[in-house]
C-alpha atoms as a PDB file:
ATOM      1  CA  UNK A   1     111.692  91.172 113.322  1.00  0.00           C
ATOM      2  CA  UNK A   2     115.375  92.570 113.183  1.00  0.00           C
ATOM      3  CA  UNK A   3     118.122  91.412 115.800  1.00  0.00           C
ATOM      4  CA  UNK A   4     117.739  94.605 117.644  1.00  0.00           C
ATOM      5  CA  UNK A   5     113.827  94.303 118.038  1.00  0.00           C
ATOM      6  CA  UNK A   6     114.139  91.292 119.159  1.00  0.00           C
ATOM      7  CA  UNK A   7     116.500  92.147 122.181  1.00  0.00           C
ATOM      8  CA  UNK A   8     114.265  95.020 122.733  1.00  0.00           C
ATOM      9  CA  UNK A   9     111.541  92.174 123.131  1.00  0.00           C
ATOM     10  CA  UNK A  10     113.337  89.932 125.088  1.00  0.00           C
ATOM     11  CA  UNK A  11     114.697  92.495 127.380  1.00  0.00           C
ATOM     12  CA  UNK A  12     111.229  93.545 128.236  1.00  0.00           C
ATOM     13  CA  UNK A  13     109.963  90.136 128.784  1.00  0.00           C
ATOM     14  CA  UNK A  14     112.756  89.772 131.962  1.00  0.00           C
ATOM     15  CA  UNK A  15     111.560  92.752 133.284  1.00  0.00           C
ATOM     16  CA  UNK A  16     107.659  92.290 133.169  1.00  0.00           C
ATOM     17  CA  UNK A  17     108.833  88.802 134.632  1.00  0.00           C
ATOM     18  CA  UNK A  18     110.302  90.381 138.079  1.00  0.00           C
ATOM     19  CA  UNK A  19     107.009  92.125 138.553  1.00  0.00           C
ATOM     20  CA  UNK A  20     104.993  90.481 141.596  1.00  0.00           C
ATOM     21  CA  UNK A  21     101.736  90.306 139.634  1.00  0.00           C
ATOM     22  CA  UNK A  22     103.180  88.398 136.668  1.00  0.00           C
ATOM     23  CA  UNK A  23     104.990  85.796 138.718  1.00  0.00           C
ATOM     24  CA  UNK A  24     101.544  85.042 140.008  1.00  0.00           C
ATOM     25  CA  UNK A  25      99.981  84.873 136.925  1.00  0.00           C
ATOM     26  CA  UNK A  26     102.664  82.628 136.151  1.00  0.00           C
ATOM     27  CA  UNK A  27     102.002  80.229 138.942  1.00  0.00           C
ATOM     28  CA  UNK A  28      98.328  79.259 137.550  1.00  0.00           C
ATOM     29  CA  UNK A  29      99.100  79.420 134.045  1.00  0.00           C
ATOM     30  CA  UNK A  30     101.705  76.171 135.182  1.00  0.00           C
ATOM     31  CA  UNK A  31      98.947  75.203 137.429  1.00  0.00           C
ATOM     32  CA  UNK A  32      96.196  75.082 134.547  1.00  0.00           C
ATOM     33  CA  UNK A  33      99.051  73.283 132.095  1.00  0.00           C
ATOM     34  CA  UNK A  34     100.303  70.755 135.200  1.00  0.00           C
ATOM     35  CA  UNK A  35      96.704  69.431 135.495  1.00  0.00           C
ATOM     36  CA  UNK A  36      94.463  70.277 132.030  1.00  0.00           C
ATOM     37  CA  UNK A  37      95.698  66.530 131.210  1.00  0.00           C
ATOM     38  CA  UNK A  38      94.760  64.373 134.325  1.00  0.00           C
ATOM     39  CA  UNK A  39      91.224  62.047 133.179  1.00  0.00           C
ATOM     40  CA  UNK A  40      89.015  63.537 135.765  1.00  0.00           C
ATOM     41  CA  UNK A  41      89.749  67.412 135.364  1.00  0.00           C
ATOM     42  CA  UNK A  42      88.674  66.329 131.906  1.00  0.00           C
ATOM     43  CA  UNK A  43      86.251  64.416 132.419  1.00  0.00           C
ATOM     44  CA  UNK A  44      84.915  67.691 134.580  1.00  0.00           C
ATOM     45  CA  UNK A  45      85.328  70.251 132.096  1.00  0.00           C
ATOM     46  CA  UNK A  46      83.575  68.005 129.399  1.00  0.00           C
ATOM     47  CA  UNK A  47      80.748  67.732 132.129  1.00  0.00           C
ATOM     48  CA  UNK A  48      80.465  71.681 132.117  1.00  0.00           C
ATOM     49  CA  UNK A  49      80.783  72.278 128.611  1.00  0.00           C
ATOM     50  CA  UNK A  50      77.467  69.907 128.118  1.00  0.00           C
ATOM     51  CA  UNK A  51      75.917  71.766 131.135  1.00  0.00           C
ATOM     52  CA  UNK A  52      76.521  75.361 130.119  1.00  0.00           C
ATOM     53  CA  UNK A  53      75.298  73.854 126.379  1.00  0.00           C
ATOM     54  CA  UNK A  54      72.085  72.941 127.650  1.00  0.00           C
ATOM     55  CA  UNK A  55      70.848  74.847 130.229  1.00  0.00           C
ATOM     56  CA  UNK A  56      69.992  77.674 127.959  1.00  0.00           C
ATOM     57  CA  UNK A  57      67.189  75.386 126.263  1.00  0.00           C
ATOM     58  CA  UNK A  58      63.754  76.162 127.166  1.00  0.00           C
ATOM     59  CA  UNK A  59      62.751  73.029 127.406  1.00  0.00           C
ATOM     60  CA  UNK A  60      65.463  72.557 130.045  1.00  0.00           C
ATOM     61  CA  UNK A  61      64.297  75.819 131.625  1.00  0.00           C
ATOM     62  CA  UNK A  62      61.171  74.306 131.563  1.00  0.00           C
ATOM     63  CA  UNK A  63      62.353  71.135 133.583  1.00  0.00           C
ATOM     64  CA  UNK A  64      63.860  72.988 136.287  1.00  0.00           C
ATOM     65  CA  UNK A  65      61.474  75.633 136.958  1.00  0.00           C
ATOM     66  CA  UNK A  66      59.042  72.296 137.459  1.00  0.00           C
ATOM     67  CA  UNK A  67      62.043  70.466 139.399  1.00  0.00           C
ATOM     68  CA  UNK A  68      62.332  73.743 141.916  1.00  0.00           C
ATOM     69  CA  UNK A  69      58.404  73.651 141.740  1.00  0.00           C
ATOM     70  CA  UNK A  70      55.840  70.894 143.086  1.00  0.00           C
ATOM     71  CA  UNK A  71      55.810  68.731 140.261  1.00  0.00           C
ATOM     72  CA  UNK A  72      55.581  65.444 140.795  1.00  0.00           C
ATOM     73  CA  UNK A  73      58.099  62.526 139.485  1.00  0.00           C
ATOM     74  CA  UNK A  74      55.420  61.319 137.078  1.00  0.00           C
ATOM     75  CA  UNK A  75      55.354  65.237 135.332  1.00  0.00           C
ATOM     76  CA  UNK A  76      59.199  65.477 135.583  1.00  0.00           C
ATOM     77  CA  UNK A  77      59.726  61.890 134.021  1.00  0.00           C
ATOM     78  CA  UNK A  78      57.188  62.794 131.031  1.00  0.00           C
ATOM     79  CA  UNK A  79      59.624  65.979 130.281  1.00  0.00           C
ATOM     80  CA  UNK A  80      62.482  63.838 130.326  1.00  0.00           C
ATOM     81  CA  UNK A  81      61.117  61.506 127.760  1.00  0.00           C
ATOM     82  CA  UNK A  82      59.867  64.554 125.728  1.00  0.00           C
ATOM     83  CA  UNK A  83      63.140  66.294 125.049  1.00  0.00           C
ATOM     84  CA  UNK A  84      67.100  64.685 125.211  1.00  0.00           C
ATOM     85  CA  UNK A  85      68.811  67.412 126.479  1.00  0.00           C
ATOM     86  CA  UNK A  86      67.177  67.067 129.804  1.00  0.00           C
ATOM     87  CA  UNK A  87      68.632  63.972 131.032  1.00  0.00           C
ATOM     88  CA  UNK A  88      71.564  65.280 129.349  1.00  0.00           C
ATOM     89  CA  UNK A  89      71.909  68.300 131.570  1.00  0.00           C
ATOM     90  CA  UNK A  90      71.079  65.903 134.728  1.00  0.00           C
ATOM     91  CA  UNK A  91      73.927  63.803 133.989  1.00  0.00           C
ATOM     92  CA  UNK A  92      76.547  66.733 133.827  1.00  0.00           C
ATOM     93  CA  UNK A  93      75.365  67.955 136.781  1.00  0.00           C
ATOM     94  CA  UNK A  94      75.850  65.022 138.743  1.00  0.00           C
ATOM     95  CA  UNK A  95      79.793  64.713 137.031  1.00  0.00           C
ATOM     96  CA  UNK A  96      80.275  68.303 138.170  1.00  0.00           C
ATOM     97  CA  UNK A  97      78.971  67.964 141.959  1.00  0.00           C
ATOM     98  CA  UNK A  98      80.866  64.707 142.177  1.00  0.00           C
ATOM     99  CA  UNK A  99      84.433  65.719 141.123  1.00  0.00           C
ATOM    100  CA  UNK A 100      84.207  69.601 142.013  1.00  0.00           C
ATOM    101  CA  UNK A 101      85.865  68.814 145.501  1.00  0.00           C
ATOM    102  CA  UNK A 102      88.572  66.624 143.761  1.00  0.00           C
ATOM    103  CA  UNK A 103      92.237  67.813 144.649  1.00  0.00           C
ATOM    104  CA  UNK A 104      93.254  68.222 140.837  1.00  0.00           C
ATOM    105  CA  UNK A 105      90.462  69.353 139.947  1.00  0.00           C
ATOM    106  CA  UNK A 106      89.923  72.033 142.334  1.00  0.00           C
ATOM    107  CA  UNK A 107      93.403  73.378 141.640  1.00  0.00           C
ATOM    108  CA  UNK A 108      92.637  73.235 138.323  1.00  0.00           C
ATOM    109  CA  UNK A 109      90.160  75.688 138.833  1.00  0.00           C
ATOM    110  CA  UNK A 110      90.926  78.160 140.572  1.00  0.00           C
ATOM    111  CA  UNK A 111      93.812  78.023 138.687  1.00  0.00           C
ATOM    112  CA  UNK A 112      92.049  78.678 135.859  1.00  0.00           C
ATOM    113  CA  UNK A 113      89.621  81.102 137.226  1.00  0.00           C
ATOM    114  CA  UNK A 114      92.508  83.549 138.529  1.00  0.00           C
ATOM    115  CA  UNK A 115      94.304  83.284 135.093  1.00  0.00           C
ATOM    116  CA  UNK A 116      91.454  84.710 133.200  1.00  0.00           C
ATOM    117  CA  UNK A 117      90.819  87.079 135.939  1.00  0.00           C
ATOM    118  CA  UNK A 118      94.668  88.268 135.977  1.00  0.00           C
ATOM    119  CA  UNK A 119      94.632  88.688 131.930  1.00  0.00           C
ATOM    120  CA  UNK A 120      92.891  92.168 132.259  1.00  0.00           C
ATOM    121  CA  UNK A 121      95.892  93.572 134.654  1.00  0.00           C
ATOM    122  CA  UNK A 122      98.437  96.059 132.542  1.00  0.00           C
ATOM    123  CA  UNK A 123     101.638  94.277 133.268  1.00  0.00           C
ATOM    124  CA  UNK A 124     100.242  90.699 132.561  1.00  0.00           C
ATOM    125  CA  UNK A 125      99.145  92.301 129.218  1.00  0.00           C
ATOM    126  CA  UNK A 126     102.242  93.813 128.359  1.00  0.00           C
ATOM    127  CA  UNK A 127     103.348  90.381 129.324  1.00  0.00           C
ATOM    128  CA  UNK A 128     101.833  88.309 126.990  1.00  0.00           C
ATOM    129  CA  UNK A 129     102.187  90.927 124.328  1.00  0.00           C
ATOM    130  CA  UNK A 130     105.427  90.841 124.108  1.00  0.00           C
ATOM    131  CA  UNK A 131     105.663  86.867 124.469  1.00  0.00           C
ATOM    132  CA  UNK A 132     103.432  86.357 121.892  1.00  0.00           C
ATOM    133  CA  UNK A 133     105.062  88.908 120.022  1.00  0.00           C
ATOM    134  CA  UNK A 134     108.658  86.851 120.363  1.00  0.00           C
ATOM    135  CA  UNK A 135     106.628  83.335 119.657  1.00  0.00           C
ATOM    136  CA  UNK A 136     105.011  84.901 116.422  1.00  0.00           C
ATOM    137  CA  UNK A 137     108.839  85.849 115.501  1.00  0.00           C
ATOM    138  CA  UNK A 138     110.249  82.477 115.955  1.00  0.00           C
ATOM    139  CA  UNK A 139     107.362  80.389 114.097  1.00  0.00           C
ATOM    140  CA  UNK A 140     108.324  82.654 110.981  1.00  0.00           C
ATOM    141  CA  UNK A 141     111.924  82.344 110.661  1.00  0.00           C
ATOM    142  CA  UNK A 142     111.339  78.550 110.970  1.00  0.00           C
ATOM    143  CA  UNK A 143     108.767  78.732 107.847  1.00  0.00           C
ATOM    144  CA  UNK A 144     111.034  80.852 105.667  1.00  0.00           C
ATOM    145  CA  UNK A 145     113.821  78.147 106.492  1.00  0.00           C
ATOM    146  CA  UNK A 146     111.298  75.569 104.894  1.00  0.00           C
ATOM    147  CA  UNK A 147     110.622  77.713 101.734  1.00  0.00           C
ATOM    148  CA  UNK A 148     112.515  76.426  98.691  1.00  0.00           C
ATOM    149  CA  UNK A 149     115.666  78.315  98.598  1.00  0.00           C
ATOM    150  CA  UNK A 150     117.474  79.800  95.403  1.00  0.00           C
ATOM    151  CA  UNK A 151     119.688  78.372  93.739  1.00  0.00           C
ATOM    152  CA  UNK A 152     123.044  79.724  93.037  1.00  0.00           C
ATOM    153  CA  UNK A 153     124.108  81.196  90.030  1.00  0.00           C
ATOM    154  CA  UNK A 154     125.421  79.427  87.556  1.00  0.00           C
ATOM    155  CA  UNK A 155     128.018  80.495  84.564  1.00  0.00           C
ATOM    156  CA  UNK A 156     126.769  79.636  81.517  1.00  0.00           C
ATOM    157  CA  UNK A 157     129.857  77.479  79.088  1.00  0.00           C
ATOM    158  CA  UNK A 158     131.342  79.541  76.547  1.00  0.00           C
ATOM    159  CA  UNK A 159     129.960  78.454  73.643  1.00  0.00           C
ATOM    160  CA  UNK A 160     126.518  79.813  74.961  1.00  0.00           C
ATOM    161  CA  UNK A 161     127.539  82.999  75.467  1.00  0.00           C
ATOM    162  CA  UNK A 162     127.675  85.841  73.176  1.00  0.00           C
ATOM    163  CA  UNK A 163     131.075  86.927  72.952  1.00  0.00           C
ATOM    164  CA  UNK A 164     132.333  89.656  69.746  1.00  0.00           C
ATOM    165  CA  UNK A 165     134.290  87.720  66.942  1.00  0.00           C
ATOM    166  CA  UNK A 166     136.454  90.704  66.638  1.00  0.00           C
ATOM    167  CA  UNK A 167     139.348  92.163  68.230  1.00  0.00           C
ATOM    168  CA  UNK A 168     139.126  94.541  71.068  1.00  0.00           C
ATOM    169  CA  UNK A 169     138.887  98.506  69.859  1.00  0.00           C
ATOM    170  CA  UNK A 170     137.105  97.067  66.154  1.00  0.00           C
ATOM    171  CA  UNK A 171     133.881  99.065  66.935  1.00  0.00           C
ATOM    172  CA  UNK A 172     135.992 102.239  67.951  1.00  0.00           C
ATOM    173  CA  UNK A 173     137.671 102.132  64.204  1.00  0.00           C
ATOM    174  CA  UNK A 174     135.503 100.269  62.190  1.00  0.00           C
ATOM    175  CA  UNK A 175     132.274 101.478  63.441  1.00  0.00           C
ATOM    176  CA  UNK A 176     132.164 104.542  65.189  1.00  0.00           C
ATOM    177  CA  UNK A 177     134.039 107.085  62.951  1.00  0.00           C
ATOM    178  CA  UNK A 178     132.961 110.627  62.480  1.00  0.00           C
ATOM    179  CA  UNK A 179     130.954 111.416  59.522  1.00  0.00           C
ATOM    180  CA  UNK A 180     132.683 114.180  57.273  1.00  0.00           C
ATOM    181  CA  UNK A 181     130.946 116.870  55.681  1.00  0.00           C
ATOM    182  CA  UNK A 182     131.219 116.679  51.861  1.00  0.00           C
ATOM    183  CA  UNK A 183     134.064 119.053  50.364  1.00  0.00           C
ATOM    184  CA  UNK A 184     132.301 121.645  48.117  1.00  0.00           C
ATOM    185  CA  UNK A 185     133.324 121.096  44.354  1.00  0.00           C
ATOM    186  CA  UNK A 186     136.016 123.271  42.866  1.00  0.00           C
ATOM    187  CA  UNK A 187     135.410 126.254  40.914  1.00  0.00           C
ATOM    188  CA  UNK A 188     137.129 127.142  37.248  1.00  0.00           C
ATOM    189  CA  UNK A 189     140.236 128.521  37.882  1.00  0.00           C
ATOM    190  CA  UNK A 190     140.383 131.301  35.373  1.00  0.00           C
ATOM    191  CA  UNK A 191     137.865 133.539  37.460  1.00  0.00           C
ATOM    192  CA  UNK A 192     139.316 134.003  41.320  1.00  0.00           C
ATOM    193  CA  UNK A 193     135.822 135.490  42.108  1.00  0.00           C
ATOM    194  CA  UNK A 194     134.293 132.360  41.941  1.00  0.00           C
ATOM    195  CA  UNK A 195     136.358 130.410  44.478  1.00  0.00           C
ATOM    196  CA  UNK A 196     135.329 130.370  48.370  1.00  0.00           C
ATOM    197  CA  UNK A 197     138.870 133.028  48.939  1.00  0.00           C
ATOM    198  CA  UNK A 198     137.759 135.269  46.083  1.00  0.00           C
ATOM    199  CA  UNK A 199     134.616 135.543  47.090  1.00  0.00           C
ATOM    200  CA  UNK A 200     135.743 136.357  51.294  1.00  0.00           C
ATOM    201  CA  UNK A 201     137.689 138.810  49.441  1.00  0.00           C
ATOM    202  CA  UNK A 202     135.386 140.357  47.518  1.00  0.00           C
ATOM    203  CA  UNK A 203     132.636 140.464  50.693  1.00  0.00           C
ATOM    204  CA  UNK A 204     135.416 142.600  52.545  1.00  0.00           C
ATOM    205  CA  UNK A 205     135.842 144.947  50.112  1.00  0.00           C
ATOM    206  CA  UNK A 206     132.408 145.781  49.739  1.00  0.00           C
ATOM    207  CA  UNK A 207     131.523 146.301  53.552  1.00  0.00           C
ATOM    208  CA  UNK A 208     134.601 148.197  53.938  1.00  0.00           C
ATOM    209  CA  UNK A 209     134.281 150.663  50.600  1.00  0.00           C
ATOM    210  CA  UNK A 210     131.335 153.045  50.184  1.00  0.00           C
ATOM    211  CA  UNK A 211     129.065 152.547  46.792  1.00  0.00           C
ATOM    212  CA  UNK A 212     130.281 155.558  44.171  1.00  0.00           C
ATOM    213  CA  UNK A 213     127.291 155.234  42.380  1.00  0.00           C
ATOM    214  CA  UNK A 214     124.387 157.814  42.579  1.00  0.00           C
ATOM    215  CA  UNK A 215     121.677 155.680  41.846  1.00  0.00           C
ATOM    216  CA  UNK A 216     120.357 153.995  45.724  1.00  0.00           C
ATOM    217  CA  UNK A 217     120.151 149.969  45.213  1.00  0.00           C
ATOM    218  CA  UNK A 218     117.136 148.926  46.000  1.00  0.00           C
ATOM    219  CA  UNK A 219     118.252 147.152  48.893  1.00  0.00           C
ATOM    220  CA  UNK A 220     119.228 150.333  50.259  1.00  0.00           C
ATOM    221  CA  UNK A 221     117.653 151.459  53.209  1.00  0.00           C
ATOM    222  CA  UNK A 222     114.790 154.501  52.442  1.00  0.00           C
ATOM    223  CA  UNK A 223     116.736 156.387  55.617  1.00  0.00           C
ATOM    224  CA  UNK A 224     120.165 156.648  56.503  1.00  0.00           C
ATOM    225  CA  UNK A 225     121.606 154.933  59.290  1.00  0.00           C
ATOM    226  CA  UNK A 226     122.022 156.662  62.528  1.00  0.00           C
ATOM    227  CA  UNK A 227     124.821 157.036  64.108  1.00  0.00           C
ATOM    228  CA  UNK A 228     126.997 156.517  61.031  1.00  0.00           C
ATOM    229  CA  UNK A 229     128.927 158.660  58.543  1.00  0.00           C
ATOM    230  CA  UNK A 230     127.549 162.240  58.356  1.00  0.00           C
ATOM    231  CA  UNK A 231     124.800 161.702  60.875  1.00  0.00           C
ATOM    232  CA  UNK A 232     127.183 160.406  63.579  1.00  0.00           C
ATOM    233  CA  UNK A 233     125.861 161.615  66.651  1.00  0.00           C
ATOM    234  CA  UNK A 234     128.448 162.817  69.630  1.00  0.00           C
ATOM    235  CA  UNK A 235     128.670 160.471  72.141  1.00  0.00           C
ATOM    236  CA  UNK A 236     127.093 161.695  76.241  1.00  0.00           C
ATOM    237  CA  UNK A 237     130.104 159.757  77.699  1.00  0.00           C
ATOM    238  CA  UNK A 238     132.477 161.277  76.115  1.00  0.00           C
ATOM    239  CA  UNK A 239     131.658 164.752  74.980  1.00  0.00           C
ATOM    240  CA  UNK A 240     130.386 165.910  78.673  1.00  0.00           C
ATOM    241  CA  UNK A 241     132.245 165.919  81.777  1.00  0.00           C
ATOM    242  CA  UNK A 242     131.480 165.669  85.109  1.00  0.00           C
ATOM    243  CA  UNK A 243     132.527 167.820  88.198  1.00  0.00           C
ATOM    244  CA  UNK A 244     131.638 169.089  91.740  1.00  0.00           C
ATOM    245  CA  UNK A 245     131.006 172.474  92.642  1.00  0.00           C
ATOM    246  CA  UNK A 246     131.227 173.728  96.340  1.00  0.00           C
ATOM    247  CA  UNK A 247     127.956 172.311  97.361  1.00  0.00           C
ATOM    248  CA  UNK A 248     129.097 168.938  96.659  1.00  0.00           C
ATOM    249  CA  UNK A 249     126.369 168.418  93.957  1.00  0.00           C
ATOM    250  CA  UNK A 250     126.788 166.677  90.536  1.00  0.00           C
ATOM    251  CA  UNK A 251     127.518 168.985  87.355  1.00  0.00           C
ATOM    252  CA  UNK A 252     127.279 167.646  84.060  1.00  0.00           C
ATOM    253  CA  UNK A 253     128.397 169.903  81.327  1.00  0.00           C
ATOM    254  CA  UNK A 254     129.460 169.512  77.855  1.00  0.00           C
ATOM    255  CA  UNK A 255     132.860 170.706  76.273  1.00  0.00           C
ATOM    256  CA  UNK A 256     132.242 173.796  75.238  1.00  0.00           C
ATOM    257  CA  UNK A 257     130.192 175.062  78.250  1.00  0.00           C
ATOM    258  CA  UNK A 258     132.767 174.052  80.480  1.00  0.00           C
ATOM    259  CA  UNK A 259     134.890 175.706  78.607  1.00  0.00           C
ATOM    260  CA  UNK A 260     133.003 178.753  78.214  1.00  0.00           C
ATOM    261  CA  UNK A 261     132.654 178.999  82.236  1.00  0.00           C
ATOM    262  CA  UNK A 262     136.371 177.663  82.655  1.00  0.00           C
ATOM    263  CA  UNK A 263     135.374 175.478  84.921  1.00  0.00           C
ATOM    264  CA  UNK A 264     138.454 174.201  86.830  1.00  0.00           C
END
């Protein structure tokens, strides 16, 4: 539980202890705890624990059906020797009648008796909710104090660490240069064709000159190109203009129309 949870917790315990049916339930909880120790309230509630034990044994249902009956001493004192919890249950009885009148013990009843009777009401609930709640909080911080805490770090001497031989920056010249592409070999310098500028040359030359030859290479395309040379094609953007006649409508005419109409 954080710091703030726990205020929250606490806070609502002061309140729920201000209400009227909490300080009651209060006063015989301290009741119950101020005499639960005292010989004969235990010696009483021992007595009842054997009593509410036994009673629910037939052959003790037996025996007092035949007590509240007409059975004689002789019948009642052959069931006693038949079964042990009999005399049992007679014995707590008498503890119980004798110290139910007790001052201590009396007070220790109906304390008790109005505690667990008070436990169903909301605010009592809430109540021991949120003590519980608190108590819960407290037993766990005091076990994680008892857990085995970590130790603190520790720098290890220097001849156990790893530390580079070499200078600072050796990796960035020694180890980490850029790998160069391989120079290409020289060619024979009588023929200029065969070096990398004679041959850039030469590539120019062709694209830019036309083949005089009249036999087609066969690389030659089976078509000619469109849109080059002799098959040049005029171009829509620039060979027609565009104007607006009267109506305000779009009129797209070529050169020689418009020329032919002398359009303005």
């Amino acid at each position: 539980m954080s710091s703030s949870k726990e205020d929250i917790t606490r806070a609502t315990i002061a309140r729920l202890e201000a209400n009227e049916k909490v300080q009651y339930y209060k006063t015989h909880c301290e009741n119950v705890e101020k005499n639960k120790d005292r010989a004969d309230v235990k010696k009483y509630w021992n007595a009842k624990k054997t009593f509410d034990t036994t009673k629910v044994k037939d052959a003790v249902k037996k025996f007092i059906s035949a007590r509240g009956g007409k059975a004689s001493k002789k019948e009642l004192d052959k069931l006693r020797n038949e079964n042990k919890n009999i005399p049992a249950f007679e014995e707590a009885e008498k503890v119980m009648s004798d110290l139910a009148h007790e001052d201590h013990v009396k007070t220790h009843r109906e304390a008790e008796g109005a505690k667990t009777m008070m436990e169903e009401v909301p605010e009592v609930v809430e109540y021991n909710m949120a003590v519980k709640s608190l108590k819960d909080n407290e037993e766990k911080n005091k076990a994680k104090k008892l857990l085995p805490q970590p130790k603190p770090r520790e720098r290890k001497p220097d001849e156990k660490l790893r530390f580079s031989k070499h200078p600072w920056g050796w990796e960035k010249e020694e180890g980490y240069l850029p790998m160069k592409a391989p120079m290409p070999s020289p060619a024979p310098t009588g023929d200029s064709s065969k070096t990398t500028r004679g041959r850039s040359r030469d590539r120019s030359r062709d694209r830019s000159e036309p083949q005089t030859s009249s036999k087609t290479p066969a690389s030659a395309p089976e078509k000619p190109k469109i849109n080059s040379g002799k098959n040049r094609r005029v171009s829509p953007h620039t060979d027609k203009e565009r104007d607006i006649n009267k109506t305000g409508v779009n009129v797209v005419r070529s050169k020689a129309e418009a020329k032919k109409w002398k359009l303005p």
